[in-house]
C-alpha atoms as a PDB file:
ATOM      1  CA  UNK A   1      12.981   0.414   3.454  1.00  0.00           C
ATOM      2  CA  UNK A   2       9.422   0.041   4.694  1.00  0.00           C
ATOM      3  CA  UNK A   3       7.908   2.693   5.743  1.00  0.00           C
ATOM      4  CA  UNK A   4       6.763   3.121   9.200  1.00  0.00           C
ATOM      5  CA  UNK A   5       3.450   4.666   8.737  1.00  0.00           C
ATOM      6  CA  UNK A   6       2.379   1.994   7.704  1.00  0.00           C
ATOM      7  CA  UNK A   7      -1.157   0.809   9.187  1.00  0.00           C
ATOM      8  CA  UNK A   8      -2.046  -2.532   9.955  1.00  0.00           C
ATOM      9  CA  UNK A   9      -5.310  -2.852  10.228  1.00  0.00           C
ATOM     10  CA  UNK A  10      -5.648  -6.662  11.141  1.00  0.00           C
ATOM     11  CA  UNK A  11      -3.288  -9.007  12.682  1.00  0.00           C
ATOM     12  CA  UNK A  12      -4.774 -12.713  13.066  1.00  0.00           C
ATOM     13  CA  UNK A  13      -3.829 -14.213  16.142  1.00  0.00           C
ATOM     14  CA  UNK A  14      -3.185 -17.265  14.235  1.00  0.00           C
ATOM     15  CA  UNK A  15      -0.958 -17.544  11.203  1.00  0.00           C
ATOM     16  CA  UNK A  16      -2.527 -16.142   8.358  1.00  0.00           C
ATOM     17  CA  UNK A  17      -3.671 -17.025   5.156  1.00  0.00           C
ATOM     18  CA  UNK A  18      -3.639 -14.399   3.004  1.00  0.00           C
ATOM     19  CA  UNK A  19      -1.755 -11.015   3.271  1.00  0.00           C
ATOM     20  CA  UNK A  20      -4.021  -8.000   2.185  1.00  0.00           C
ATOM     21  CA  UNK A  21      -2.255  -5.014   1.026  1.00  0.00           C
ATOM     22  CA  UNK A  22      -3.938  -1.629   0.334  1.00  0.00           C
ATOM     23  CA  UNK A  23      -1.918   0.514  -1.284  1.00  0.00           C
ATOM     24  CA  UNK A  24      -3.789   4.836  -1.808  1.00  0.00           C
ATOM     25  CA  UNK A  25      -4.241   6.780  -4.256  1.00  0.00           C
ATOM     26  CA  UNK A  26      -2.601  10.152  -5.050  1.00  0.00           C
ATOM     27  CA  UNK A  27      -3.082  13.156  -1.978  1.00  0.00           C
ATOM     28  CA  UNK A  28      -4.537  10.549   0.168  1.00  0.00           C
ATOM     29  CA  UNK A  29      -3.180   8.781   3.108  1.00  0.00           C
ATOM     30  CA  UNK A  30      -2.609   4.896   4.435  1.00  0.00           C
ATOM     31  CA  UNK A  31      -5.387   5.966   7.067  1.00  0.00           C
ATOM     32  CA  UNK A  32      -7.886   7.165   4.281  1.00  0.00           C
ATOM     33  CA  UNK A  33      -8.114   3.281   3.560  1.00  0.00           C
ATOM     34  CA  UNK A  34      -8.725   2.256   7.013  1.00  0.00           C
ATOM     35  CA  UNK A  35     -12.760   1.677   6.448  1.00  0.00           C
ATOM     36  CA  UNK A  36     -11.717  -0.517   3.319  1.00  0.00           C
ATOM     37  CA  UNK A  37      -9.781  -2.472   5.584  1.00  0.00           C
ATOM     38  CA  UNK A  38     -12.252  -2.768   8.392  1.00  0.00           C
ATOM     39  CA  UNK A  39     -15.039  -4.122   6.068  1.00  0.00           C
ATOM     40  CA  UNK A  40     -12.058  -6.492   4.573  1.00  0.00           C
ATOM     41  CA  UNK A  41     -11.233  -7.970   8.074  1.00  0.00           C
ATOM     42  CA  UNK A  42     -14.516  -8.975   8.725  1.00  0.00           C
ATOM     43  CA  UNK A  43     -14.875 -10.915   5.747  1.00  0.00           C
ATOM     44  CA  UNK A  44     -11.533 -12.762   5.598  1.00  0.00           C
ATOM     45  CA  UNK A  45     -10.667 -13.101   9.703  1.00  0.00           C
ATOM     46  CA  UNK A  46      -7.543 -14.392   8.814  1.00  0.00           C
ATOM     47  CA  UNK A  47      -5.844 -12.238   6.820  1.00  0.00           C
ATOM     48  CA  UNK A  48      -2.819 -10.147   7.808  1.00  0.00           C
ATOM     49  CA  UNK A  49      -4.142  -6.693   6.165  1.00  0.00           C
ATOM     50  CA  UNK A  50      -2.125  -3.517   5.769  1.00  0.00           C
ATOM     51  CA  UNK A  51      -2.401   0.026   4.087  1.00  0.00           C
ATOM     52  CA  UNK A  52       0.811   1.480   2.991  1.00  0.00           C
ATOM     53  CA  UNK A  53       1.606   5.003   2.649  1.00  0.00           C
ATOM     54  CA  UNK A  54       3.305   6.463  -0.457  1.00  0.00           C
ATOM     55  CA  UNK A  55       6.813   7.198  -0.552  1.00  0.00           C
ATOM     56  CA  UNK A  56       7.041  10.842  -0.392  1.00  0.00           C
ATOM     57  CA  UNK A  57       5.038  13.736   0.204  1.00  0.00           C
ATOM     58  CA  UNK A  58       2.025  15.105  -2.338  1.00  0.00           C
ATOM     59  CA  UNK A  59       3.579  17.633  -4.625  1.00  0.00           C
ATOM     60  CA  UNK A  60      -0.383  18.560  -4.429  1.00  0.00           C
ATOM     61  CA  UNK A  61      -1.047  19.714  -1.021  1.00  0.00           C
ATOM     62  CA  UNK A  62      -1.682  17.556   1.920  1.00  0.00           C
ATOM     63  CA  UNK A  63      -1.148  13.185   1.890  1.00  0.00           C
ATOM     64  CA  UNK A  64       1.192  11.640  -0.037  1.00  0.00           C
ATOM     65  CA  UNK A  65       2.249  10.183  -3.496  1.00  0.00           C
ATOM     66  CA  UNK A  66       4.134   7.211  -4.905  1.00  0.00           C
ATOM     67  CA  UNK A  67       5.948   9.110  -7.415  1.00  0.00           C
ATOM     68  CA  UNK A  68       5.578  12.846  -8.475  1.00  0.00           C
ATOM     69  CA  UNK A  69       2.975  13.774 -11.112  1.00  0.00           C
ATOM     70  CA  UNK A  70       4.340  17.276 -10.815  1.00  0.00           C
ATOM     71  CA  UNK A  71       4.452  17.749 -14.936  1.00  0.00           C
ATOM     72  CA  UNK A  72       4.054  14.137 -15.943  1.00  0.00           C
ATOM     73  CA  UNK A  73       3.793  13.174 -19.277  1.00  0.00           C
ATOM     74  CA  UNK A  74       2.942  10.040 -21.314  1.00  0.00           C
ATOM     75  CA  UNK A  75       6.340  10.514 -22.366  1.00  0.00           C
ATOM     76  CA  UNK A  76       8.139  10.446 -18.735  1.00  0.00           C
ATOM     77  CA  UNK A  77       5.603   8.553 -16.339  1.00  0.00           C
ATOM     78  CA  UNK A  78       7.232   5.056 -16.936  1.00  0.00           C
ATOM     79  CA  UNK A  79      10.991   6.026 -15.641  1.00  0.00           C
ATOM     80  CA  UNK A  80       8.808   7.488 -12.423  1.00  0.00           C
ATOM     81  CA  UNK A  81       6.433   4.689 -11.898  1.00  0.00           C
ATOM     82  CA  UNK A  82      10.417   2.510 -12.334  1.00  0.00           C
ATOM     83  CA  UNK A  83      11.650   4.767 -10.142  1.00  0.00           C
ATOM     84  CA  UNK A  84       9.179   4.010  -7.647  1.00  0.00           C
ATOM     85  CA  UNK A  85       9.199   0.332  -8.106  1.00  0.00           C
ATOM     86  CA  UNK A  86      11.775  -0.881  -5.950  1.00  0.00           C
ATOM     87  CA  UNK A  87      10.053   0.696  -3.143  1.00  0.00           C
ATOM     88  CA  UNK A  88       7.176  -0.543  -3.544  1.00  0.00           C
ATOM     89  CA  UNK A  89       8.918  -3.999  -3.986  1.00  0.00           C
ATOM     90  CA  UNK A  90      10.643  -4.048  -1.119  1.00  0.00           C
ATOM     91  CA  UNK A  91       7.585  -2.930   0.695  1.00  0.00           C
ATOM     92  CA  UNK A  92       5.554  -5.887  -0.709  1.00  0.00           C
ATOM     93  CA  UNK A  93       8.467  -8.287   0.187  1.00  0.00           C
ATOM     94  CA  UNK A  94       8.404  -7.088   3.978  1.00  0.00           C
ATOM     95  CA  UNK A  95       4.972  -7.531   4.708  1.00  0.00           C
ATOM     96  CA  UNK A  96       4.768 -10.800   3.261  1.00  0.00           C
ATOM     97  CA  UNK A  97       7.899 -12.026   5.338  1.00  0.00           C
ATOM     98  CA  UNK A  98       6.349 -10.534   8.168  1.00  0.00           C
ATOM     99  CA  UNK A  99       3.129 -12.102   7.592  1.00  0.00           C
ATOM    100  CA  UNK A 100       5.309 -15.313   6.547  1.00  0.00           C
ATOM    101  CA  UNK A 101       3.521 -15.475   3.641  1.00  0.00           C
ATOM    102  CA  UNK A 102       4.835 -15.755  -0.158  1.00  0.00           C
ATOM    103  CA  UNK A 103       2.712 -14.373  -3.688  1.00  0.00           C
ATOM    104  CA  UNK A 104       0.702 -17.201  -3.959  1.00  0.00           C
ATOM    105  CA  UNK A 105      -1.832 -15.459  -1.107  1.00  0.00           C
ATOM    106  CA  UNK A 106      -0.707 -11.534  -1.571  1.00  0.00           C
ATOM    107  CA  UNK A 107      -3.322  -9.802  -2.395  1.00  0.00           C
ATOM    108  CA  UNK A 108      -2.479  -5.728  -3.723  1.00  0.00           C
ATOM    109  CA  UNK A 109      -5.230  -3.520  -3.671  1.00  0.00           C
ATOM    110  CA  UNK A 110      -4.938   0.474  -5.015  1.00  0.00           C
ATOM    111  CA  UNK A 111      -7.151   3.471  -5.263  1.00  0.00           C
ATOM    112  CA  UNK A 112      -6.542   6.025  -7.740  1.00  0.00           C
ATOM    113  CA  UNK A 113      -9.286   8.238  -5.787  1.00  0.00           C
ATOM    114  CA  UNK A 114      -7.382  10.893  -3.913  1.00  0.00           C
ATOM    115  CA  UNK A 115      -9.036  12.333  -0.872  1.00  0.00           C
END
């Protein structure tokens, strides 16, 4: 289910051409990209763009995550990140049928800076 903080930052009045999505890094927050996705909007006007929050609350402190790094390991972080995955799919799939767009023009964008 997408979630519903997410933040669109630019909805062309027209259909779009290309679907933008910005996706944070770890502690941060959808809104932490919102400058990203201000400068983005002025240079592509019609793009549907959008910064997605992460799943779940930072095991960290404050903003949120994607999947818990809460004792990761080299050993364990690829069942999380698969864990996390159909999330993230479904997320993907949303905004591009809202934006009526398919992959061909999805563009995913991610930050591994936390705040």
């Amino acid at each position: 289910m997408p979630s519903p903080d997410a933040l669109v930052l630019q909805r062309p009045a027209t259909p779009a051409s290309q679907l933008i999505l910005m996706f944070h890094g770890l502690g941060a927050t959808a809104d932490d990209l919102a400058p990203l996705g201000d400068f983005l909007a002025s240079h592509f006007p019609q793009a549907f763009i959008v910064s997605l929050p992460g799943r779940e609350d930072c095991d960290f402190g404050s903003g949120r995550q994607w999947f818990s790094v809460h004792d990761i390991t080299d050993a364990n972080r690829p069942e999380r990140i698969a864990a996390a995955m159909p999330d993230f799919v479904a997320a993907v799939r949303h905004w591009q049928q809202v934006a009526g767009l398919g992959a061909e023009p999805t563009a995913l964008l991610g930050s591994r800076r936390a705040r």
